[in-house]
C-alpha atoms as a PDB file:
ATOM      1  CA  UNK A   1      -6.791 -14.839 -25.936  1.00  0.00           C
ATOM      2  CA  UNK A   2      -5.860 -14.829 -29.303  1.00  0.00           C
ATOM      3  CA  UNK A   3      -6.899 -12.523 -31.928  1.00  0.00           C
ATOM      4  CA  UNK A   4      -6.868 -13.717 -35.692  1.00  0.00           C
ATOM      5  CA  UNK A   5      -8.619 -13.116 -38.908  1.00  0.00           C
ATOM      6  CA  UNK A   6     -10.945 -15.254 -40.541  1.00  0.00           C
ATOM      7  CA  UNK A   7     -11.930 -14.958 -44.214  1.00  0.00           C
ATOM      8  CA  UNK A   8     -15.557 -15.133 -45.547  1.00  0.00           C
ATOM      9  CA  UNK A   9     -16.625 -14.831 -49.237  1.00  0.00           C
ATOM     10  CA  UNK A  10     -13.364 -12.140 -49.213  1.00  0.00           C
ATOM     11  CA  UNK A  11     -14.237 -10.420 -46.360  1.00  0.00           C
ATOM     12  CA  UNK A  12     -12.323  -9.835 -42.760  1.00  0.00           C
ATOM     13  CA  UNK A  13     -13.897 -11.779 -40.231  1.00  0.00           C
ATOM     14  CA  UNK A  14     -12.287 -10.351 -36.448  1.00  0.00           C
ATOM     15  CA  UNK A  15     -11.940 -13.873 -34.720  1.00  0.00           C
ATOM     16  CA  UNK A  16     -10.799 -14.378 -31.046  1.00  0.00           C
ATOM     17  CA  UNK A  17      -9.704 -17.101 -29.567  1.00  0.00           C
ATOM     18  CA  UNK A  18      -9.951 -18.443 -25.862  1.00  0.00           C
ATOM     19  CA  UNK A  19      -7.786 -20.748 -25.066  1.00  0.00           C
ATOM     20  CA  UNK A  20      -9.314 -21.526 -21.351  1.00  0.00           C
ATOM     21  CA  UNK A  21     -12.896 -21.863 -22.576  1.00  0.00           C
ATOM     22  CA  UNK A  22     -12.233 -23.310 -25.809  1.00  0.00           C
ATOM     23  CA  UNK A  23     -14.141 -20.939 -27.911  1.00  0.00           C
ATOM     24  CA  UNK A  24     -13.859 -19.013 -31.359  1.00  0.00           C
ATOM     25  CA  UNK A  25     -15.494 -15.270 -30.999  1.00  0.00           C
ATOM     26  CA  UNK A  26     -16.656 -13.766 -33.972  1.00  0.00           C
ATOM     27  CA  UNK A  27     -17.097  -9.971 -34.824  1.00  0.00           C
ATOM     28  CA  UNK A  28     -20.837  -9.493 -34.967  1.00  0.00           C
ATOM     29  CA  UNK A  29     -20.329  -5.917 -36.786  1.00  0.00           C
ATOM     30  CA  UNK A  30     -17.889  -8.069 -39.405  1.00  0.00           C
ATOM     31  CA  UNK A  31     -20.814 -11.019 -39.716  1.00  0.00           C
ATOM     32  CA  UNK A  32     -23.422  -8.470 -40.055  1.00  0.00           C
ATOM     33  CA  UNK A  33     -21.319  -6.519 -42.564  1.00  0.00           C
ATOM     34  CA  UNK A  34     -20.599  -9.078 -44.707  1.00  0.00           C
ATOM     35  CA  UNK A  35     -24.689 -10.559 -44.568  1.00  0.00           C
ATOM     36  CA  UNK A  36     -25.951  -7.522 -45.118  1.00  0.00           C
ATOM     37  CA  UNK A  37     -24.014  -5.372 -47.605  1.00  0.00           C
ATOM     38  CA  UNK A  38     -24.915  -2.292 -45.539  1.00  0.00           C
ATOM     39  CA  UNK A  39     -22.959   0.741 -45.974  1.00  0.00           C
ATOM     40  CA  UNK A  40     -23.587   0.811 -42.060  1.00  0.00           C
ATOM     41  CA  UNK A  41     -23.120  -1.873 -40.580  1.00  0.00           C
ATOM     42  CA  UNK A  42     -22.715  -0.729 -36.927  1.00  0.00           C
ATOM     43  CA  UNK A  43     -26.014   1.319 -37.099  1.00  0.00           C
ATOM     44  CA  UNK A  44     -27.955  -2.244 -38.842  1.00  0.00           C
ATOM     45  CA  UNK A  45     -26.652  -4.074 -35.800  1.00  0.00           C
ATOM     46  CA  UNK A  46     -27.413  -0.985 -33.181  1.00  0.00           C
ATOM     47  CA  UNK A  47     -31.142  -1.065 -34.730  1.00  0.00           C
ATOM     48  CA  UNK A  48     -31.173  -5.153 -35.182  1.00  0.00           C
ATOM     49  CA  UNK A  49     -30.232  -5.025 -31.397  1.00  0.00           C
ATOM     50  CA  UNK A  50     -32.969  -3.048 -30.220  1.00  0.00           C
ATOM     51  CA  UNK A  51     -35.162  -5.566 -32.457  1.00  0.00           C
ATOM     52  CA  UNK A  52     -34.135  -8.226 -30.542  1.00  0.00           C
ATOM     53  CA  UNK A  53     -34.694  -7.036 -27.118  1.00  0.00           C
ATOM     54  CA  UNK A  54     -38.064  -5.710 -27.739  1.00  0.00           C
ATOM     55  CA  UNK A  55     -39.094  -9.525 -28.540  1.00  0.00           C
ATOM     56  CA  UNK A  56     -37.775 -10.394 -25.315  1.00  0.00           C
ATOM     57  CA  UNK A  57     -34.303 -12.015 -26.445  1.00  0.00           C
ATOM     58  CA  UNK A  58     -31.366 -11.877 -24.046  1.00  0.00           C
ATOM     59  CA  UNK A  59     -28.455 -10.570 -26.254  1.00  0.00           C
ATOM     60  CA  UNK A  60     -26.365 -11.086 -23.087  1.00  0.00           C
ATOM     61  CA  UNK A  61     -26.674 -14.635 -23.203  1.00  0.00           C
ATOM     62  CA  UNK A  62     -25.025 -14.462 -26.616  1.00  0.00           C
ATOM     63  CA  UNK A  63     -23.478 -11.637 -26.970  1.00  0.00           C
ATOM     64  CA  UNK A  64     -19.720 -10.530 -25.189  1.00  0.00           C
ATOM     65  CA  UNK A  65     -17.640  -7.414 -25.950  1.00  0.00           C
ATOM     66  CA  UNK A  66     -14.221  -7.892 -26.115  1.00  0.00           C
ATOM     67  CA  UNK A  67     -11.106  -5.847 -27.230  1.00  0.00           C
ATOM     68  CA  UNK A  68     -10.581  -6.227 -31.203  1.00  0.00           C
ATOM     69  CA  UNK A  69      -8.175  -4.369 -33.762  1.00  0.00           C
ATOM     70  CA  UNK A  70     -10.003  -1.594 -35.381  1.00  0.00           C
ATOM     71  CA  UNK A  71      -9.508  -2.282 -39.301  1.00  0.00           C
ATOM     72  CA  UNK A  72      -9.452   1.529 -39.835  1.00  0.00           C
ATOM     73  CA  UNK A  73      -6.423   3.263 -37.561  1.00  0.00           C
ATOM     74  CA  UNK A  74      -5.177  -0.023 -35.858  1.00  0.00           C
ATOM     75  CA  UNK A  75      -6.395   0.523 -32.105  1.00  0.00           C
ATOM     76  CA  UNK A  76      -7.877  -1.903 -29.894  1.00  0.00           C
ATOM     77  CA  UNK A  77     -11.593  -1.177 -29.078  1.00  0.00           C
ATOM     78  CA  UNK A  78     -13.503  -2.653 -27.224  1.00  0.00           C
ATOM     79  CA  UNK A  79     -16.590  -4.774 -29.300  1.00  0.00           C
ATOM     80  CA  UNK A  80     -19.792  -6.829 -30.093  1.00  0.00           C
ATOM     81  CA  UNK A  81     -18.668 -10.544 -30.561  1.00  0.00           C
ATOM     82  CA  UNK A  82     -20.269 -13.895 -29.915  1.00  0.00           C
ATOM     83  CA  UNK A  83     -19.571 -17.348 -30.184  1.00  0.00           C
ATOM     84  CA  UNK A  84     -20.680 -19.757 -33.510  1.00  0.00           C
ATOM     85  CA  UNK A  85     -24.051 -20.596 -31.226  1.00  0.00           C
ATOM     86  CA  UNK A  86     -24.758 -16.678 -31.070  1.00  0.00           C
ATOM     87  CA  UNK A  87     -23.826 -15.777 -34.398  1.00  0.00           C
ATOM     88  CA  UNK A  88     -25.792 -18.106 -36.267  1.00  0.00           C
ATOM     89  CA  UNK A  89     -28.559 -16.874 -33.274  1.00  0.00           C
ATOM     90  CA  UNK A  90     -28.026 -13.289 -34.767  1.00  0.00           C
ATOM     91  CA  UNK A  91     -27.954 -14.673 -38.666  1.00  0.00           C
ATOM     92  CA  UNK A  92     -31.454 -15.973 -38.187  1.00  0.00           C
ATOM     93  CA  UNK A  93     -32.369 -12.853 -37.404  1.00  0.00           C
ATOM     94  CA  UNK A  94     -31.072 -11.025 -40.416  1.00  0.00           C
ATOM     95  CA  UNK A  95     -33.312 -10.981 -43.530  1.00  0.00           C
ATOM     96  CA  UNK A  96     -30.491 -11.158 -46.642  1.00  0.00           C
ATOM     97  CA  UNK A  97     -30.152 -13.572 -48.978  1.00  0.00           C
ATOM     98  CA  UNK A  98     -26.311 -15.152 -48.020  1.00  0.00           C
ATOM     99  CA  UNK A  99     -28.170 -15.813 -44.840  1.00  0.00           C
ATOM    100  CA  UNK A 100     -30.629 -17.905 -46.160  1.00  0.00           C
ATOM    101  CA  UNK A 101     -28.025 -20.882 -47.019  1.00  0.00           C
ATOM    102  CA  UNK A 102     -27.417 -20.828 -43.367  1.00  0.00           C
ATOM    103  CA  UNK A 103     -30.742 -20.313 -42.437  1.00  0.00           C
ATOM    104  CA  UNK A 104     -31.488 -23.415 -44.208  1.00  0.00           C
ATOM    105  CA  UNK A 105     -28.730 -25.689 -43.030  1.00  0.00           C
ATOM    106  CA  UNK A 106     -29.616 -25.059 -39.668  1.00  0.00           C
ATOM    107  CA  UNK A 107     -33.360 -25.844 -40.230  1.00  0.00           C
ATOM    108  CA  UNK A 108     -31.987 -29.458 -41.549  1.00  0.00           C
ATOM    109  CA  UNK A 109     -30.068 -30.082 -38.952  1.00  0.00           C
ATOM    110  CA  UNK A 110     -32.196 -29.312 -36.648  1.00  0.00           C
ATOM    111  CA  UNK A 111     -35.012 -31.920 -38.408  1.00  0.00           C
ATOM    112  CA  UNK A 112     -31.882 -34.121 -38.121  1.00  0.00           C
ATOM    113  CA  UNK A 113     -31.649 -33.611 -34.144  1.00  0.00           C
ATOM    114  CA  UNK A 114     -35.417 -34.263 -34.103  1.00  0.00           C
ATOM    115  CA  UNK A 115     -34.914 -37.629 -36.111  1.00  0.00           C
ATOM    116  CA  UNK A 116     -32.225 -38.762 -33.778  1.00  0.00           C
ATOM    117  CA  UNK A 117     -34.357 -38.494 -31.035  1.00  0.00           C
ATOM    118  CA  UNK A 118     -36.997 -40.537 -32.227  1.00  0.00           C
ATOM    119  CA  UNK A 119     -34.633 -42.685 -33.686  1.00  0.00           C
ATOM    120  CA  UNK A 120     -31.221 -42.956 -32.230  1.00  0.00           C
ATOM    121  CA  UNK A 121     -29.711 -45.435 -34.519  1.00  0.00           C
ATOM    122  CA  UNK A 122     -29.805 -42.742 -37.376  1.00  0.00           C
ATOM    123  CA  UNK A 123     -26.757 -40.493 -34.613  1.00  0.00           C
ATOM    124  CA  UNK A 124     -24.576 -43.472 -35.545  1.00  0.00           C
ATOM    125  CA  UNK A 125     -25.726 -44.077 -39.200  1.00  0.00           C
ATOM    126  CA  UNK A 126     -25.566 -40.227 -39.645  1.00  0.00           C
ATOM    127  CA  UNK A 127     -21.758 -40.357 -37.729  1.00  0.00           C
ATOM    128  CA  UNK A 128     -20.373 -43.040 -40.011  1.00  0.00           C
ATOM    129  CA  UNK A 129     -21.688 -40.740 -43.335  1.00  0.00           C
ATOM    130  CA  UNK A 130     -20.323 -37.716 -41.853  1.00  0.00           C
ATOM    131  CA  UNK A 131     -16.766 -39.409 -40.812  1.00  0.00           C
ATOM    132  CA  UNK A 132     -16.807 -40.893 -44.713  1.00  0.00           C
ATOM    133  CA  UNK A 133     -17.613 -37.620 -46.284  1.00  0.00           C
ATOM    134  CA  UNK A 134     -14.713 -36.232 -44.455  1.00  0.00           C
ATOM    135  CA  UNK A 135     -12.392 -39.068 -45.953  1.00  0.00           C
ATOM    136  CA  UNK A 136     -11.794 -41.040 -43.031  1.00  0.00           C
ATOM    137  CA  UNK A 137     -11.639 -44.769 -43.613  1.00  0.00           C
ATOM    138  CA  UNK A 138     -14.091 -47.146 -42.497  1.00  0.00           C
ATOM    139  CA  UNK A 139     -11.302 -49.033 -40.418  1.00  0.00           C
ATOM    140  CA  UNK A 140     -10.908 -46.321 -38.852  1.00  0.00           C
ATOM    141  CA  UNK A 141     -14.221 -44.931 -38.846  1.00  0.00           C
ATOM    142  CA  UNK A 142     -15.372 -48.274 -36.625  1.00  0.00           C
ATOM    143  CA  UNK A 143     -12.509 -47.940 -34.163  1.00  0.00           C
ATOM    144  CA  UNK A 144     -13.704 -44.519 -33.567  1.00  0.00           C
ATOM    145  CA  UNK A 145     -17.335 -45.268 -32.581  1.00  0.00           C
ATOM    146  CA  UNK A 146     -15.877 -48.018 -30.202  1.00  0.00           C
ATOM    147  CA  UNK A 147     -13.820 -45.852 -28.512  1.00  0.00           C
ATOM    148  CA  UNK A 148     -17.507 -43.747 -28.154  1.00  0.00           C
ATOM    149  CA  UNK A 149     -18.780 -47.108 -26.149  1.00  0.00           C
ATOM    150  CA  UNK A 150     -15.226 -47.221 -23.995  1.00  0.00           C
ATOM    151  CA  UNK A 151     -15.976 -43.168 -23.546  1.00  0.00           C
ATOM    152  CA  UNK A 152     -19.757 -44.413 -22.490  1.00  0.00           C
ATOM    153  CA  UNK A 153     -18.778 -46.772 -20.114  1.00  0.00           C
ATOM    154  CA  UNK A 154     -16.115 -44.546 -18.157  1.00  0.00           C
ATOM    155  CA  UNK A 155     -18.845 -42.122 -17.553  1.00  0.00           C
ATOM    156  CA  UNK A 156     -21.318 -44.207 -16.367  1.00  0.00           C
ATOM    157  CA  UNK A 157     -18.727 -45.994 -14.103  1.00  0.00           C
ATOM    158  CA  UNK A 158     -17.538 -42.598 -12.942  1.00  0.00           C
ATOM    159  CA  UNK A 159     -20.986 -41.735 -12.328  1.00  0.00           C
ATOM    160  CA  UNK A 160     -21.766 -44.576  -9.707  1.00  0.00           C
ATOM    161  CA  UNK A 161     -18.421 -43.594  -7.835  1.00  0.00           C
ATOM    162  CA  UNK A 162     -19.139 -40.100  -7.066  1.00  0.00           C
ATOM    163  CA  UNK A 163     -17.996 -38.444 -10.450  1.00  0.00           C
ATOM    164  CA  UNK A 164     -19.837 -35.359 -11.613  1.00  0.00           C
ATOM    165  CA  UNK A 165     -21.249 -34.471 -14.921  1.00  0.00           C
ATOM    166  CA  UNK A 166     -19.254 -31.600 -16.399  1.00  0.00           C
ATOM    167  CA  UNK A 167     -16.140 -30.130 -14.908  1.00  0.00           C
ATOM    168  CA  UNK A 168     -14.944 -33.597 -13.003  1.00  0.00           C
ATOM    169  CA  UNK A 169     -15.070 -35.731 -16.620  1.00  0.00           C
ATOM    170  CA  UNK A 170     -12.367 -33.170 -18.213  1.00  0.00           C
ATOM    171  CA  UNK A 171     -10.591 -33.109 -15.013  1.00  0.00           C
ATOM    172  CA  UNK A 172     -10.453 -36.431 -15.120  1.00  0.00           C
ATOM    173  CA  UNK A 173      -9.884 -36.899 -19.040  1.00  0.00           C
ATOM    174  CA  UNK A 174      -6.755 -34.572 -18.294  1.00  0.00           C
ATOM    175  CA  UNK A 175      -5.334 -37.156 -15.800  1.00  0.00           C
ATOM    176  CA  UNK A 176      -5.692 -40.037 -17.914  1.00  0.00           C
ATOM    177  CA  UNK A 177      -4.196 -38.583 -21.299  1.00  0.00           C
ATOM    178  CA  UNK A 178      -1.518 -36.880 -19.320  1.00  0.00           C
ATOM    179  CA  UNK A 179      -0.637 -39.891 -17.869  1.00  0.00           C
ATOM    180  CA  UNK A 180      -0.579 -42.234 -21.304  1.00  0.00           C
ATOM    181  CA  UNK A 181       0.545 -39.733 -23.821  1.00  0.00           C
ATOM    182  CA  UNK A 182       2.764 -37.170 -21.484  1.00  0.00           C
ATOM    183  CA  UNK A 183       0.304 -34.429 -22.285  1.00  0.00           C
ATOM    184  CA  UNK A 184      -2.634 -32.483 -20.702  1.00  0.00           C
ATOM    185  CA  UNK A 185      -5.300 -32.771 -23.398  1.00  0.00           C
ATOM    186  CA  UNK A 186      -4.654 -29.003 -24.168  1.00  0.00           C
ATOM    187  CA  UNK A 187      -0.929 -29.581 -24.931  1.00  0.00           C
ATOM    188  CA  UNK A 188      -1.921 -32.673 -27.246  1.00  0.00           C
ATOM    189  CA  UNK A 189      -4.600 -30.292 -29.209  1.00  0.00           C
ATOM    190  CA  UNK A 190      -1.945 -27.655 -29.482  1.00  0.00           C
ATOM    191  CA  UNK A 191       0.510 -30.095 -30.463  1.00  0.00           C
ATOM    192  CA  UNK A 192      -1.530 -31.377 -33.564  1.00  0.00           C
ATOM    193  CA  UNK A 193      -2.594 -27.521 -34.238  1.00  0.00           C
ATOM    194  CA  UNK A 194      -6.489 -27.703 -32.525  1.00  0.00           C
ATOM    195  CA  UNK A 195      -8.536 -25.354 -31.656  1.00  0.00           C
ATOM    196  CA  UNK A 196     -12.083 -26.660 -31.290  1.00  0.00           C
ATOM    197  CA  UNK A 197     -11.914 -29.356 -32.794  1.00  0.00           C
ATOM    198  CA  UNK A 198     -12.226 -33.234 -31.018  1.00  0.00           C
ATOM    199  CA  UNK A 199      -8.807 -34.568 -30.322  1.00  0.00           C
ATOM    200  CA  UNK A 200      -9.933 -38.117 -31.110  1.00  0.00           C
ATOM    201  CA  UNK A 201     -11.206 -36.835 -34.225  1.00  0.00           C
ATOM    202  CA  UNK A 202      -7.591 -36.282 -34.850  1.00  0.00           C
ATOM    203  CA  UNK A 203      -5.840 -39.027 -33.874  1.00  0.00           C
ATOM    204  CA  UNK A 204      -4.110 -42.169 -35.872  1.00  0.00           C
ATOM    205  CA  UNK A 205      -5.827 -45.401 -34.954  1.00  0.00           C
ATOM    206  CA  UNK A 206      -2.771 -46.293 -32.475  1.00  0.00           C
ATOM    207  CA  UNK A 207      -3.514 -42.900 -30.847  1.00  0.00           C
ATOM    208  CA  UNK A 208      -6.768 -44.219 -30.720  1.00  0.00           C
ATOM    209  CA  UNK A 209      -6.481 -47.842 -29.161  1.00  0.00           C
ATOM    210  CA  UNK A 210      -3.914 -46.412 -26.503  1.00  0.00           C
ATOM    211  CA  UNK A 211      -6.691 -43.663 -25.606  1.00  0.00           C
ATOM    212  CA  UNK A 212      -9.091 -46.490 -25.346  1.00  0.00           C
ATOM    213  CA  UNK A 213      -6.563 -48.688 -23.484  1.00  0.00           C
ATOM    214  CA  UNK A 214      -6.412 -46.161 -21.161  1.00  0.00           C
ATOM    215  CA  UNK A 215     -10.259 -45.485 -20.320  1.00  0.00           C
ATOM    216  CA  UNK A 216     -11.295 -48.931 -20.367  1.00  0.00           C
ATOM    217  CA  UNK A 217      -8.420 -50.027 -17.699  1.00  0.00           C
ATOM    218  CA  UNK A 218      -9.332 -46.603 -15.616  1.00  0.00           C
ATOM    219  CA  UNK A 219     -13.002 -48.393 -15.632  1.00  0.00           C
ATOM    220  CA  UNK A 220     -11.263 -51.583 -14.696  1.00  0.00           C
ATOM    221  CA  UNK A 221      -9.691 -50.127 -12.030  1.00  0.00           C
ATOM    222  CA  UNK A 222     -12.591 -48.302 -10.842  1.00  0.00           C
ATOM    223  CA  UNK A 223     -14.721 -51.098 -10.127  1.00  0.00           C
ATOM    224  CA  UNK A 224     -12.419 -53.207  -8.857  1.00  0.00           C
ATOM    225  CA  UNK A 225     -11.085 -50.309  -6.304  1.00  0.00           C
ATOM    226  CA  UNK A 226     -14.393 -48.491  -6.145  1.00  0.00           C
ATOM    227  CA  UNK A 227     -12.984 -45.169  -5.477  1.00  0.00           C
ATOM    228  CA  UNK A 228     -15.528 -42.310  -3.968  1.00  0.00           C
ATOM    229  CA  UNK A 229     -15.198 -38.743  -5.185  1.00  0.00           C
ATOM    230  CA  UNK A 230     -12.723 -36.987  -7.486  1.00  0.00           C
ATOM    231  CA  UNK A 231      -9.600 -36.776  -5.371  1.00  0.00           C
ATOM    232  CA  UNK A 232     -10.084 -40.803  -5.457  1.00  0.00           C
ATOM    233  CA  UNK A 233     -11.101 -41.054  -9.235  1.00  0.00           C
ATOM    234  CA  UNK A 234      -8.165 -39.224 -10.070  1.00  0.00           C
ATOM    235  CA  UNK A 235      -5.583 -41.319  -7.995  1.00  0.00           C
ATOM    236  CA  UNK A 236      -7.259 -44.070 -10.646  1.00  0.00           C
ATOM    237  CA  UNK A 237      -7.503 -42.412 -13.446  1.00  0.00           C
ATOM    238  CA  UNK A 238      -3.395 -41.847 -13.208  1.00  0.00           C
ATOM    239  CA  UNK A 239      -3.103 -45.460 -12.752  1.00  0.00           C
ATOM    240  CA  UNK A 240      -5.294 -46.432 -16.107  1.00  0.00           C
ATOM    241  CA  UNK A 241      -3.724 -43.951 -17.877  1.00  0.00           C
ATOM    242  CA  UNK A 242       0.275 -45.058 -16.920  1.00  0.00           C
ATOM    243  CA  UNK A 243      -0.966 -48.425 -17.985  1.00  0.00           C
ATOM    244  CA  UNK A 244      -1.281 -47.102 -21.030  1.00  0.00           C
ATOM    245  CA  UNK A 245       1.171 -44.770 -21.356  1.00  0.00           C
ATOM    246  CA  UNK A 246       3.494 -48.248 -20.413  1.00  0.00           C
ATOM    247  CA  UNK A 247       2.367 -49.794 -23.672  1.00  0.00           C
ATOM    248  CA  UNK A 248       2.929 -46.524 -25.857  1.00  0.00           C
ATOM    249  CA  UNK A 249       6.705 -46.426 -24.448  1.00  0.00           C
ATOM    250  CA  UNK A 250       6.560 -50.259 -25.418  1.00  0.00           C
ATOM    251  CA  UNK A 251       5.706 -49.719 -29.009  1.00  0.00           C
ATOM    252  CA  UNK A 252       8.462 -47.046 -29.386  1.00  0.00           C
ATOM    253  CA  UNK A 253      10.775 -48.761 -27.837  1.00  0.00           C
ATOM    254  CA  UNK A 254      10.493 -51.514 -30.546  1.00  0.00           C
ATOM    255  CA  UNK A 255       9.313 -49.285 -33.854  1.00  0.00           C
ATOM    256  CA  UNK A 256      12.070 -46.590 -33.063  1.00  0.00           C
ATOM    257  CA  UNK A 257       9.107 -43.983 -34.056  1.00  0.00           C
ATOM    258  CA  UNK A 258       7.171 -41.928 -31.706  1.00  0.00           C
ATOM    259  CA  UNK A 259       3.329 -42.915 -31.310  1.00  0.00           C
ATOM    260  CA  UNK A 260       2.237 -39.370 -30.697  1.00  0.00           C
ATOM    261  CA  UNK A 261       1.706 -37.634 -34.038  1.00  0.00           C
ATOM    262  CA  UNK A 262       1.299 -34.131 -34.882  1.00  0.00           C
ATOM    263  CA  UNK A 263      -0.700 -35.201 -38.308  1.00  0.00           C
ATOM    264  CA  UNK A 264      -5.000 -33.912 -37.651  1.00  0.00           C
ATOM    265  CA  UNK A 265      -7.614 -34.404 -40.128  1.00  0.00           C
ATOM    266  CA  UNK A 266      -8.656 -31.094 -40.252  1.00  0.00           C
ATOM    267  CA  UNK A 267      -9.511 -28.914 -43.119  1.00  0.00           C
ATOM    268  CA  UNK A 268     -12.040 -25.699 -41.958  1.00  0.00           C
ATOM    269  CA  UNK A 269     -12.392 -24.521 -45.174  1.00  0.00           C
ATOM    270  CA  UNK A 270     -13.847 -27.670 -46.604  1.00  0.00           C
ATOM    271  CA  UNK A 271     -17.004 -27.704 -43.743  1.00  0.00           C
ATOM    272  CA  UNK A 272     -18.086 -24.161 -45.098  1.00  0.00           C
ATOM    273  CA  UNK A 273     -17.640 -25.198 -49.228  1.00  0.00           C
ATOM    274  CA  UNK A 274     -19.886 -28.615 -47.751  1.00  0.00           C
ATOM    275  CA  UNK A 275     -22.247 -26.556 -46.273  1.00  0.00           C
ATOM    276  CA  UNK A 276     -22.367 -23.875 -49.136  1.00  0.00           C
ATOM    277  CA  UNK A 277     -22.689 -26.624 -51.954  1.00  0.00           C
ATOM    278  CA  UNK A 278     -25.225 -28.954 -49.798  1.00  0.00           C
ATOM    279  CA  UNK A 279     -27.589 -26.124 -49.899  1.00  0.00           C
ATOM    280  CA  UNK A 280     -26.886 -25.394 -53.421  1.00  0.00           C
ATOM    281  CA  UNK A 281     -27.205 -28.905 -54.539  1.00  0.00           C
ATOM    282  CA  UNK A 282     -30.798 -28.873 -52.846  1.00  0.00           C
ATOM    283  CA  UNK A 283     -31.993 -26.264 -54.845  1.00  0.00           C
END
């Protein structure tokens, strides 16, 4: 794990990272402390905790302690954190006003989630505004969402030949960008400086066709082979994925330039001025 600091309207925010499960955990005394002003904020989480338990809320399903720095003589102690899920759980539950922009944004995207459902062509229309907003272009923006459909497809393919939902698709995900791009997917998100965030989300629109090369042959492949179980899948996922990773040496070998790029599209600070000036805006 690794520890950082975030910063929030000024404040310290005690972050950890883990690596293994992918996850930011946030300080709940920091949030709390920072929502709520209070010269206290320990005993105003100690008290919203016992709040929250006498309504019948699992904290444990949220809530983790970990080891963090103590800002006060340096020591590692062990404390209250959660994940963004849990800590915008807890800000619901805290009655100050620099809650209440969050409080709100939630609300609309949860009417959002609610639209989709009953509508699913708004996911895409709402994808394509978010991906512009963020400054992508709409070249790229449309090879993205196909990639989605090649994504789609693998799953369902993987799906009829013994694949399981969850732990078997990244398993298998690993094998096939390993095998195109020379990297487990956790290398490639470390090597363009990801936490989080979606690696395709990141990636040039020749990082994007190869990716795509590589799942659509791997449900080429599948069919044609009709492999049974994971230990099978992955002997073809290897295969689509080398494909691939054939064409990428291809293009290098002829541009001089490597295809793999350390450039991402992120910027963290800008989702939490959009959400900030959204609910401003709306006032």
């Amino acid at each position: 794990m690794n520890n950082d600091i975030k910063l929030f309207e000024g404040s310290q925010i005690r972050t950890v990272w883990d690596n293994e499960k992918e996850e930011w955990y946030f300080s709940v005394i920091d949030i709390i402390g920072v929502l709520t002003e209070s010269e206290n904020p320990n005993n105003y989480w100690k008290v919203l905790k016992k709040r929250l338990k006498d309504e019948g809320f699992q904290l444990v399903t949220i809530c983790n302690q970990l080891k963090l720095k103590s800002p006060k003589d340096g020591k590692m102690y062990k404390t209250d954190v959660a994940d963004i899920q849990g800590i915008f759980r807890i800000i619901q539950s805290v009655p100050s006003p620099k809650a209440e922009p969050f409080k709100m944004w939630l609300a609309e995207v949860g009417k959002e989630r609610i639209d989709e459902i009953i509508d699913p062509e708004l996911t895409i229309d709402r994808a394509i505004a978010t991906y512009l907003k963020k400054g992508y272009t709409r070249e790229w923006i449309n090879q993205r969402l196909q990639t989605i459909q090649v994504r789609k497809e693998l799953i369902d393919t993987g799906q009829d030949h013994g694949v399981k939902e969850g732990k078997d698709y990244a398993i298998l995900t690993n094998e096939i960008t390993k095998a195109w791009s020379g990297m487990t997917t956790r290398q490639y998100k470390d090597y363009k400086g990801l936490k989080k965030e979606n690696l395709r989300d990141n990636m040039t629109t020749l990082e994007l066709v190869l990716n795509m090369l590589a799942e659509a042959t791997t449900t080429e492949l599948t069919n044609s082979i009709n492999p049974q179980g994971l230990e099978e899948n992955k002997q073809v996922a290897k295969r689509g994925g080398t494909i691939a990773g054939n064409a990428r040496k291809e293009i290098e070998q002829e541009t001089g330039k490597p295809v793999i790029t350390s450039k991402n599209a992120i910027d963290l600070r800008k989702l939490i001025i959009d959400v900030s000036k959204s609910t401003k805006d709306k006032k």
